[in-house]
Protein backbone atom coordinates (compact mmCIF):
# COMPACT_ATOMS: atom_id res chain seq x y z
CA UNK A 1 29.04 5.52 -50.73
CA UNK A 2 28.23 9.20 -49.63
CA UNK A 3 27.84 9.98 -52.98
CA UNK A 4 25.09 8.13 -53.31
CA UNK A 5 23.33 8.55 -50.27
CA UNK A 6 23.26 12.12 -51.40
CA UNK A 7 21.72 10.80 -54.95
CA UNK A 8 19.43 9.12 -52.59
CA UNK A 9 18.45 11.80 -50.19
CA UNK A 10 18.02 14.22 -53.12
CA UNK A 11 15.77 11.99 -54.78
CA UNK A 12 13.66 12.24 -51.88
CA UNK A 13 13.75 15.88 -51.79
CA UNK A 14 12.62 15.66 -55.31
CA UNK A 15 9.73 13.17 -54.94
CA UNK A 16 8.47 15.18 -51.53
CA UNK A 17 8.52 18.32 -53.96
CA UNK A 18 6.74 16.55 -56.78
CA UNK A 19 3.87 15.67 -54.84
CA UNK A 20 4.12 19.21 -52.85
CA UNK A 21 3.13 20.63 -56.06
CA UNK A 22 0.30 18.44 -57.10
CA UNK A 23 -1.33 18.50 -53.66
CA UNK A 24 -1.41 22.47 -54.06
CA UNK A 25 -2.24 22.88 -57.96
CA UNK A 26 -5.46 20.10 -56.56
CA UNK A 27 -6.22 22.76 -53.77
CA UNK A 28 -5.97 25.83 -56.18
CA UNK A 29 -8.34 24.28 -59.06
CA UNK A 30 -11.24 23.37 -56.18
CA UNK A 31 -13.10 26.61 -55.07
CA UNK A 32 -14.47 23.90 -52.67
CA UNK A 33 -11.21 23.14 -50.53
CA UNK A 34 -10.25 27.01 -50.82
CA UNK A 35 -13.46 27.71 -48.89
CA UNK A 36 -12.91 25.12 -46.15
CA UNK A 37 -9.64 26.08 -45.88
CA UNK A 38 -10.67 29.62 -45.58
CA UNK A 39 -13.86 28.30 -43.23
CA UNK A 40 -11.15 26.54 -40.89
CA UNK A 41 -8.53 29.36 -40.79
CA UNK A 42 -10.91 32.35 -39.86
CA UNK A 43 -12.51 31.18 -36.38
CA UNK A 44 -8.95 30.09 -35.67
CA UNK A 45 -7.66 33.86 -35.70
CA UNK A 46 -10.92 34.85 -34.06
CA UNK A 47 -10.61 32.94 -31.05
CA UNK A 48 -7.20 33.53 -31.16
CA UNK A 49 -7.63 37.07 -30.73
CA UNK A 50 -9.97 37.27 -28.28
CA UNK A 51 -7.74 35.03 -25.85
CA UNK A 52 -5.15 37.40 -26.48
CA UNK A 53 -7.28 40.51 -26.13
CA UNK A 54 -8.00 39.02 -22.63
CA UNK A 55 -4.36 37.54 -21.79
CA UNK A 56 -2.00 40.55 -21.93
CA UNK A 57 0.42 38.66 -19.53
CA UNK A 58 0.98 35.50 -21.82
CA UNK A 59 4.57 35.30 -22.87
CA UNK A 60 6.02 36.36 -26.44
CA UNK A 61 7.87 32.78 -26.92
CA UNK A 62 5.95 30.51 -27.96
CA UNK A 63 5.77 26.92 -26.36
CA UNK A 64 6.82 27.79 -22.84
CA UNK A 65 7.12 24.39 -20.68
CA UNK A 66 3.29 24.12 -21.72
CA UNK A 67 2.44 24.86 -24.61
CA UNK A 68 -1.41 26.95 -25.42
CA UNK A 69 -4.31 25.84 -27.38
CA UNK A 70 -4.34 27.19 -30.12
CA UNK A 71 -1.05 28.68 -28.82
CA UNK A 72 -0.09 32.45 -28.43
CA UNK A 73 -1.23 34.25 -31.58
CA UNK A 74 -0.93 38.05 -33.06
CA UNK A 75 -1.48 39.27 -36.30
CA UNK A 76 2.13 39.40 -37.13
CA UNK A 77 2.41 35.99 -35.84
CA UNK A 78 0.07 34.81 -38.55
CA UNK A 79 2.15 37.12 -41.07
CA UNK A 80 5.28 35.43 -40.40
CA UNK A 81 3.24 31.99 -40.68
CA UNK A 82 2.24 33.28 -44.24
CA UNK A 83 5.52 34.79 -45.46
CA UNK A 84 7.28 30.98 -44.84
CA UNK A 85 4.75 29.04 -45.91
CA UNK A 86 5.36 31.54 -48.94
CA UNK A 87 9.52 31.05 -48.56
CA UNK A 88 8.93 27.19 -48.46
CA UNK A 89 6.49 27.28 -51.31
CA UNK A 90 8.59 29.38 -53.56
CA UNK A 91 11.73 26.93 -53.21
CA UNK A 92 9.96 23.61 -53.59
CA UNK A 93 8.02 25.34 -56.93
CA UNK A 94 11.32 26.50 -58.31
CA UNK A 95 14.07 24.69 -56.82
CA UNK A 96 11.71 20.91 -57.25
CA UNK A 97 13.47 19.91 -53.96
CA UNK A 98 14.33 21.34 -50.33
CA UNK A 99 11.50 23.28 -49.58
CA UNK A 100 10.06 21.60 -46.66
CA UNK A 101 14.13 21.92 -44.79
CA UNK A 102 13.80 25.66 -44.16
CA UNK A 103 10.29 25.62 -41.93
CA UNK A 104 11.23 24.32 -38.94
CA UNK A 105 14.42 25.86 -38.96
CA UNK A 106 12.42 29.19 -39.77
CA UNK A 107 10.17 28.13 -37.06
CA UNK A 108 12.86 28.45 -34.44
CA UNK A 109 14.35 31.09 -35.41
CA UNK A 110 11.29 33.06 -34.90
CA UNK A 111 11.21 31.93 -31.09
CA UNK A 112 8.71 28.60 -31.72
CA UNK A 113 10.09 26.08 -29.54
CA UNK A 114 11.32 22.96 -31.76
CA UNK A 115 8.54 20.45 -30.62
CA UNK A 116 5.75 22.79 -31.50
CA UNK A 117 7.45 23.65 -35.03
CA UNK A 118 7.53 19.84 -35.38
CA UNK A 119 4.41 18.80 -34.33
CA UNK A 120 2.85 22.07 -36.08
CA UNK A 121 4.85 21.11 -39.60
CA UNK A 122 3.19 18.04 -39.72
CA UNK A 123 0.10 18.89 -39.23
CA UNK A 124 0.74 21.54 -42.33
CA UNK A 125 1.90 18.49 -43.86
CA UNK A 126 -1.25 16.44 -43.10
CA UNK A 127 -3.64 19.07 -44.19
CA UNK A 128 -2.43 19.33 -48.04
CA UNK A 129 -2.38 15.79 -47.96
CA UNK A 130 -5.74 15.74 -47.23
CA UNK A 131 -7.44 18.62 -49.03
CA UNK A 132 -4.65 18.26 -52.13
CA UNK A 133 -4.82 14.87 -52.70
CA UNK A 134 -6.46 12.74 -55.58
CA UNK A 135 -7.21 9.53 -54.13
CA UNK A 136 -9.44 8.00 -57.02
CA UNK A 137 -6.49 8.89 -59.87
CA UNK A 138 -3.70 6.68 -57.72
CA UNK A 139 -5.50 3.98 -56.07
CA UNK A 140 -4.86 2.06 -58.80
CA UNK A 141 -1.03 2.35 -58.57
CA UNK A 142 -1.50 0.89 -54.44
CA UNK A 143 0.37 -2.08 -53.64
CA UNK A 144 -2.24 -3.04 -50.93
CA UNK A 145 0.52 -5.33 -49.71
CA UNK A 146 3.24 -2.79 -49.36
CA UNK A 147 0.82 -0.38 -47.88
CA UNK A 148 -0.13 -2.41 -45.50
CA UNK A 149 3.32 -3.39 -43.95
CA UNK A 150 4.79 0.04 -44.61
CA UNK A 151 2.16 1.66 -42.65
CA UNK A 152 2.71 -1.18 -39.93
CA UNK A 153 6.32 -0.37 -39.48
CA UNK A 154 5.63 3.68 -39.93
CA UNK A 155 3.33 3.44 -37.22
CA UNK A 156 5.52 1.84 -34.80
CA UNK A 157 8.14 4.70 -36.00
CA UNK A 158 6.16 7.23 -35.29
CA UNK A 159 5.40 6.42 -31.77
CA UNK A 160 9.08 6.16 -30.90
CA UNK A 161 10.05 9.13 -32.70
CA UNK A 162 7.16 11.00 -30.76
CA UNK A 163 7.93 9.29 -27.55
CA UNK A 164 11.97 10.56 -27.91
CA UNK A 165 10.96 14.07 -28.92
CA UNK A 166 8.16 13.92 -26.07
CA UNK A 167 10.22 12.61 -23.16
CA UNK A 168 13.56 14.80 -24.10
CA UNK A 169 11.41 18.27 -24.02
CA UNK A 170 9.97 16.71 -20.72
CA UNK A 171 12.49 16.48 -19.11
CA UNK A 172 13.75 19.87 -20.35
CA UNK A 173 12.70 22.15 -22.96
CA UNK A 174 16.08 23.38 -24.27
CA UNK A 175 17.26 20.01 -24.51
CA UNK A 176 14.84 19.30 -26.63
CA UNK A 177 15.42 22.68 -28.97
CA UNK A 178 18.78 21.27 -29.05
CA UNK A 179 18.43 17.90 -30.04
CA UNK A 180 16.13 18.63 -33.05
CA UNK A 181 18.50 21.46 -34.37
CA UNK A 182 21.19 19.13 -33.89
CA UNK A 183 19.53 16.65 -36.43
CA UNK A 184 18.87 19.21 -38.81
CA UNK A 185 22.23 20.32 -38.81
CA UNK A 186 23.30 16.70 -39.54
CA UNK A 187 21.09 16.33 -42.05
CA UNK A 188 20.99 20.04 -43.74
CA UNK A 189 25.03 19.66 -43.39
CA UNK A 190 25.30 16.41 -44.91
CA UNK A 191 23.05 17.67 -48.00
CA UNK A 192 24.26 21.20 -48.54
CA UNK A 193 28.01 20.09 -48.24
CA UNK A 194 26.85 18.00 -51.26
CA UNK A 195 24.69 20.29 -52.97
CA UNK A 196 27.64 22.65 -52.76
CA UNK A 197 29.89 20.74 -54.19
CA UNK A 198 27.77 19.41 -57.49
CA UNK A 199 26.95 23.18 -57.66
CA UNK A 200 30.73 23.88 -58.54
CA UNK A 201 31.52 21.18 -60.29
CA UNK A 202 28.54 21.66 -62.79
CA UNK A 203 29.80 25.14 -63.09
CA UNK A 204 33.10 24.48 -63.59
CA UNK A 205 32.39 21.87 -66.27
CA UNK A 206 29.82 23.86 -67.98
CA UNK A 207 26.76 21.57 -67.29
CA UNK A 208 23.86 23.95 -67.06
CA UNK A 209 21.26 22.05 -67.95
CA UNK A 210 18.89 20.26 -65.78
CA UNK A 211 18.66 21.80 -62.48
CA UNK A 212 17.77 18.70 -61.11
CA UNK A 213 19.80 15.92 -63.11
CA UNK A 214 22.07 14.41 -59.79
CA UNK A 215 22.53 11.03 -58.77
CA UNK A 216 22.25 8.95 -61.67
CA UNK A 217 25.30 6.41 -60.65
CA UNK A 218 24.23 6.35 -57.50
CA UNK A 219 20.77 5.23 -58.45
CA UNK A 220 21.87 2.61 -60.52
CA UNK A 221 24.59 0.72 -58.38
CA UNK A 222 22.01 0.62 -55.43
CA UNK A 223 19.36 -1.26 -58.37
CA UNK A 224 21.99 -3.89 -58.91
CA UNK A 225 22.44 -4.45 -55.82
CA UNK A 226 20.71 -4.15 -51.71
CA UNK A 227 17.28 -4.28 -53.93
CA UNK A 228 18.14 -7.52 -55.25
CA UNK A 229 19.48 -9.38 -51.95
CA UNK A 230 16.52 -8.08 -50.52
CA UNK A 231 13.75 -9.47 -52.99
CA UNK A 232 15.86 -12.94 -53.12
CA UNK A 233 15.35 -13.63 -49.21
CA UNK A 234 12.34 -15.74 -48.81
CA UNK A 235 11.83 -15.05 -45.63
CA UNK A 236 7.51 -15.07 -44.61
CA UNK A 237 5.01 -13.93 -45.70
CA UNK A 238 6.24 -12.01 -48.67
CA UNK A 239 4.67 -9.42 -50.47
CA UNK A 240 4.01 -9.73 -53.97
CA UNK A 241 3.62 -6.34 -56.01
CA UNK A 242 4.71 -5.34 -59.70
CA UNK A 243 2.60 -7.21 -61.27
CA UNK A 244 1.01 -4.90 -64.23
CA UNK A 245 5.13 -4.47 -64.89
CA UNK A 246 6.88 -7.95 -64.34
CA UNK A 247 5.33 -11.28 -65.33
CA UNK A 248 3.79 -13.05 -61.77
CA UNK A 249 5.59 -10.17 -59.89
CA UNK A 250 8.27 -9.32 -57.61
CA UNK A 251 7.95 -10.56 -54.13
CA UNK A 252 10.07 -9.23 -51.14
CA UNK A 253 9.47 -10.54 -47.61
CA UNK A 254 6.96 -8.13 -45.52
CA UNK A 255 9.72 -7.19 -42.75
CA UNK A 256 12.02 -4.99 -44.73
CA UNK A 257 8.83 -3.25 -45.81
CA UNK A 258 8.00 -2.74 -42.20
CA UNK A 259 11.95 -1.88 -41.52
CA UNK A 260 11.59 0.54 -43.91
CA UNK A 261 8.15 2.32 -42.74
CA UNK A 262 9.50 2.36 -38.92
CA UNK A 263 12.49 4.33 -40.10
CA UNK A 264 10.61 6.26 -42.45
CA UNK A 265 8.37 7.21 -39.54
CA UNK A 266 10.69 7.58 -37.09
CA UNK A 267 12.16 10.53 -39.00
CA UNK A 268 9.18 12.03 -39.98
CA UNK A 269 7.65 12.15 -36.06
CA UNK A 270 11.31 13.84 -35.23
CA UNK A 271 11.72 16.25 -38.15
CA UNK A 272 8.55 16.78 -38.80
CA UNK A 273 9.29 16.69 -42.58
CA UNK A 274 6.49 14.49 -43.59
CA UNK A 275 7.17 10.58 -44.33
CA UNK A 276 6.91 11.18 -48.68
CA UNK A 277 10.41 12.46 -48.12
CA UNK A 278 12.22 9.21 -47.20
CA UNK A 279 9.23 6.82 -48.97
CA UNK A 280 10.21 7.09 -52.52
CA UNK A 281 13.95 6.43 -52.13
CA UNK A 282 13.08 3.30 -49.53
CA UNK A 283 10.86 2.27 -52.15
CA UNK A 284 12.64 2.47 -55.21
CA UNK A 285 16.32 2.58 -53.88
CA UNK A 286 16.18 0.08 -51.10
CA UNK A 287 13.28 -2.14 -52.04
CA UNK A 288 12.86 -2.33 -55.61
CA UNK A 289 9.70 -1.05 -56.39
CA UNK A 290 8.49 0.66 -59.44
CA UNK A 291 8.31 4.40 -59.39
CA UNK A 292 4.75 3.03 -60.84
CA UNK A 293 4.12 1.85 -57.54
CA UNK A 294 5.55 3.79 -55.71
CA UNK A 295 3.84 7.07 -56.40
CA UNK A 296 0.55 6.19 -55.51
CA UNK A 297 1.56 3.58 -52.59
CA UNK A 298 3.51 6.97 -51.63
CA UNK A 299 0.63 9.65 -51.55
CA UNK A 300 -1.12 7.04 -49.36
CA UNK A 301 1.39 6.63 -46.47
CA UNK A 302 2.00 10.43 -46.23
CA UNK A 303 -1.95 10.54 -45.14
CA UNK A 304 -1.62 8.11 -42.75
CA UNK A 305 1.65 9.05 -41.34
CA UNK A 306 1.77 12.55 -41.25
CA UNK A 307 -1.96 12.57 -39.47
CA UNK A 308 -1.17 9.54 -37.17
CA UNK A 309 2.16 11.45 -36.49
CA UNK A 310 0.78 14.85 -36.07
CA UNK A 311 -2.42 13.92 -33.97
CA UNK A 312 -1.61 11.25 -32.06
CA UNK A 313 1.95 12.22 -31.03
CA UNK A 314 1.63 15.92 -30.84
CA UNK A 315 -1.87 17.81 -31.42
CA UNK A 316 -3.31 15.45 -28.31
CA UNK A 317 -0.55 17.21 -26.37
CA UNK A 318 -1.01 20.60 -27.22
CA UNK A 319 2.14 20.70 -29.84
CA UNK A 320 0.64 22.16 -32.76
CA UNK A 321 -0.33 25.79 -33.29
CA UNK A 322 -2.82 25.48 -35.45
CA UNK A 323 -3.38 29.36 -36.78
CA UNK A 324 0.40 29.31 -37.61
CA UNK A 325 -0.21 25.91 -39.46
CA UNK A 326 -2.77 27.19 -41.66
CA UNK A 327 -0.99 30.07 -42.15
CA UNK A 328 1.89 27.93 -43.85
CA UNK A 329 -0.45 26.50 -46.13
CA UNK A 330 -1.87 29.43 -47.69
CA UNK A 331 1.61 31.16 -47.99
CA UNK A 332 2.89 27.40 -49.69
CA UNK A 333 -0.03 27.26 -51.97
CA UNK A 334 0.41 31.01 -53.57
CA UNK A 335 4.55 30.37 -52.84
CA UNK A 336 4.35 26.86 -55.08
CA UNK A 337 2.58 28.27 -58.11
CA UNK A 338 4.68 31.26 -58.47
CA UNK A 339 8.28 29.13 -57.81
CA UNK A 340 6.65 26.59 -60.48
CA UNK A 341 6.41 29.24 -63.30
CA UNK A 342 9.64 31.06 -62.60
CA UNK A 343 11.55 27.99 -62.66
CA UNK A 344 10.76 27.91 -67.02
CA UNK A 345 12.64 31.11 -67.14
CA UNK A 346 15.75 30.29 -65.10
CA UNK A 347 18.66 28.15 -65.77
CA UNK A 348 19.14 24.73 -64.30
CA UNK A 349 22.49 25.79 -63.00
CA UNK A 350 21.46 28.56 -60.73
CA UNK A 351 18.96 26.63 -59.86
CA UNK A 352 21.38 24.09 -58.53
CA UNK A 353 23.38 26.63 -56.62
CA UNK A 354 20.16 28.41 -55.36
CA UNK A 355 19.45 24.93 -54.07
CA UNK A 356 23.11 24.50 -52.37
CA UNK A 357 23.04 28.23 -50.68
CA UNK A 358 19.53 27.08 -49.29
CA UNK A 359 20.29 24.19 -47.96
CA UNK A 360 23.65 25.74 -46.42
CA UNK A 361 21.49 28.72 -44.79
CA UNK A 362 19.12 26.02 -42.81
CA UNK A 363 22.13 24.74 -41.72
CA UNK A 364 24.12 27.07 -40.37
CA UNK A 365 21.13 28.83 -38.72
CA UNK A 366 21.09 25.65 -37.00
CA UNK A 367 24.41 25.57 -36.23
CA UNK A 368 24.94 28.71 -35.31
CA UNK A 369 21.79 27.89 -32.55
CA UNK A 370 23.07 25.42 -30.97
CA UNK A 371 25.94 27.38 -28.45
CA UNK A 372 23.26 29.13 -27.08
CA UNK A 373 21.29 26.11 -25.89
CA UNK A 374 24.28 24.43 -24.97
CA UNK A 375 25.53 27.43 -22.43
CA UNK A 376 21.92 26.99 -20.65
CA UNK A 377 22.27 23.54 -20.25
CA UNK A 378 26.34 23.80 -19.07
CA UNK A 379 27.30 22.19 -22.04
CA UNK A 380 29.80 24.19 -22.77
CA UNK A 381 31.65 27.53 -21.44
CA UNK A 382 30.86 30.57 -23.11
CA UNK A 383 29.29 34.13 -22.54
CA UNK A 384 25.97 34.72 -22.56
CA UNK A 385 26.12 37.73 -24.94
CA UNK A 386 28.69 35.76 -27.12
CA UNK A 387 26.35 32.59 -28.07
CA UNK A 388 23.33 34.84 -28.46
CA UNK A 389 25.53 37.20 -30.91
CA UNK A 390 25.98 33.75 -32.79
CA UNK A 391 22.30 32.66 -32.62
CA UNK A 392 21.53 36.24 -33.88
CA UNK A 393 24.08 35.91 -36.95
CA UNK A 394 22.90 32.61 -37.93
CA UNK A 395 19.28 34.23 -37.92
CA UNK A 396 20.62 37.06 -39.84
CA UNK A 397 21.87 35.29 -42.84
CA UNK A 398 19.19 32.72 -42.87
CA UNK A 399 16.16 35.16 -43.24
CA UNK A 400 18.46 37.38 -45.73
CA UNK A 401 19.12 34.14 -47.75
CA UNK A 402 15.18 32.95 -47.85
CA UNK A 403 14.41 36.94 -48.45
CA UNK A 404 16.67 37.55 -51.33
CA UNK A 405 15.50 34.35 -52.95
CA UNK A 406 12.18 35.13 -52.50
CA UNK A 407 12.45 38.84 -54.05
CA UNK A 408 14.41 36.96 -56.76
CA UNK A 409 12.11 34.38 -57.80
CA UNK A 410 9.27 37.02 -57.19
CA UNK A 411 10.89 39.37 -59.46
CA UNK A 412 11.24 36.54 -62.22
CA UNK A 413 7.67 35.62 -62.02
CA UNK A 414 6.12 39.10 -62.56
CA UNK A 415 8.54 40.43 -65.06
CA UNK A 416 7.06 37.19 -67.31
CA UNK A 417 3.42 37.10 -66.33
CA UNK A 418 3.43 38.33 -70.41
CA UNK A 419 4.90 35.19 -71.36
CA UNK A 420 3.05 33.31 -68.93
CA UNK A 421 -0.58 34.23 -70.46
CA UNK A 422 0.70 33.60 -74.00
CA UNK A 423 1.68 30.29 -73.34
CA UNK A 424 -1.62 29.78 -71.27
């Protein structure tokens, strides 16, 4: 069974990166969306600077118990934004799953309080969806039905998930910096144990192939089976979608759509990790549906989730720092070219473990976090000095981990730009 909810969960690290990478190579080919990108990203730093030329006494953490519009901002602020946007870019392009775990993690650990990484990720999230995405090419792949009850349930997801992650950092910020790293370290545990552990095993066996060939049994006993009880309940109205692919379609009734969305958004309003991450396993896993379907039904819900999630739950509270945000995206959309190329001159395998350490490094910098948090709220007994020295480890090997990577992947890339233009 945890086998393949790991097949499951890495699937949907896989699809997020998929469409991670054809959101950005859209935004690279337009001149157009460079420019407004460019056009919305400059009078951001502007103002920024002004307020801090005339606010030496605002403090160096970001998202104090109010948080700033458009938050505390300095030049190497904006640099940091840049180099993990870069970081996150460079795994999703080479690893093809995972990036997205390391920014709010990365957020953190540079100070950002964890509902303003959250809120701010999103809204990252939201803008390549909008700018990078297609519509015209996929519409025709939109189950209007599915949408439609997906969305439903994602909505209703999203304004719990907000309303938790609102009320806990409300009621006190560092519970709410601890309750967000202690999902991620559920989460980033739960994968990278996994990760880990295929990682060796391929070695061992001598499987270095595909870097991202995992979860194939998995996939197929969940087909046979939850898909099917769900789509032989007849309970109303159903949805009927499939139809291009199975004579009169497949019909599954419209509340385990809307189960599905609420969860789906639920995570994404408390992780921040955008709602295509869970979508295409819920689809295809847990519902049935083609990946035919899914893909473009997929692109559509990460519009409308990620921007109902990141406006209406956050940015209307002053929980998204907007310069930093932008920042992100130009570091991803440089980051997810370069990881994209390098990945046709590196083995699958250490690929694969590259994917394991990463996953392992987001989670014990969250780990590592979490006794400092829990001395200030008298969690737990411990000095000072002591949890910070942990917090300050877990930082340590997280940023050498992303670094090292990045040199690595860096280093690939430019000693084959030859090969690169030949084959272009």
């Amino acid at each position: 069974m945890l086998r393949q909810t790991y097949g499951v969960l890495l699937g949907a690290a896989q699809a997020q990166a998929r469409w991670e990478y054809q959101a950005s190579m859209n935004i690279l080919g337009s001149k157009k969306r460079m420019m407004i990108i460019l056009a919305c990203t400059v009078p951001l730093l502007v103002f920024s600077g002004l307020v801090l030329a005339g606010a030496e006494d605002m403090p160096s953490i970001l998202g104090g118990k109010h948080a700033y519009s458009p938050a505390y901002y300095t030049p190497f602020i904006f640099g940091v934004s840049i180099a993990i946007g870069l970081a996150a870019g460079l795994i999703t392009g080479c690893i093809g799953a995972g990036g997205g775990f390391i920014i709010a993690p990365a957020l953190m650990s540079a100070g950002i309080k964890g509902i303003l990484a959250v809120g701010t990720d999103l809204f990252h999230i939201f803008a390549k969806a909008i700018m990078g995405t297609v519509a015209h090419k996929k519409l025709g792949n939109v189950s209007v039905g599915l949408a439609v009850a997906f969305l439903v349930g994602s909505i209703g997801g999203v304004l719990g998930g907000g309303l938790i992650n609102r009320a806990i950092y409300d009621y006190d910020p560092m519970l709410s910096d601890s309750f967000i790293s202690f999902v991620y370290v559920i989460l980033l545990g739960f994968l990278g144990m996994y990760a880990m552990t295929d990682f060796i095993r391929s070695y061992r066996s001598g499987d270095h192939g595909d870097a991202h060939g995992h979860g194939g049994k998995g996939e197929a006993d969940t087909k046979k089976s939850l898909p099917t009880i769900l789509q032989s309940s007849k309970i109303p109205p159903l949805i009927t979608f499939d139809e291009d692919l199975t004579p009169g379609g497949k019909k599954i009734p419209a509340l385990y759509v809307a189960i599905c969305g609420a969860f789906v958004g639920f995570v994404a309003a408390i992780m921040g990790v955008g709602g295509g991450f869970l979508t295409f396993p819920m689809f295809v896993y847990v519902l049935g549906v083609s990946s035919f379907t899914t893909v473009g039904t997929d692109i559509l819900q990460i519009i409308f989730t990620a921007g109902f999630a990141s406006i209406t739950q956050y940015a209307i509270y002053g929980f998204i720092f907007y310069t930093l945000a932008m920042g992100m995206l130009l570091g991803s959309l440089v980051g997810i070219q370069i990881g994209a190329l390098a990945t046709k001159m590196v083995k699958g395998i250490y690929i694969r473990g590259f994917y394991a350490i990463a996953i392992m490094a987001g989670f014990i910098n969250r780990l590592f976090a979490l006794p400092t948090k829990l001395v200030d709220l008298e969690y737990i007994s411990m000095s000072k000095s002591t949890a910070t020295l942990i917090a300050q480890a877990g930082n340590i090997f997280f940023f050498i981990v992303v670094a090292f990577f990045a040199i690595w992947v860096c280093s690939v890339f430019f000693r084959n730009i030859p090969k690169f233009r030949e084959e272009a």
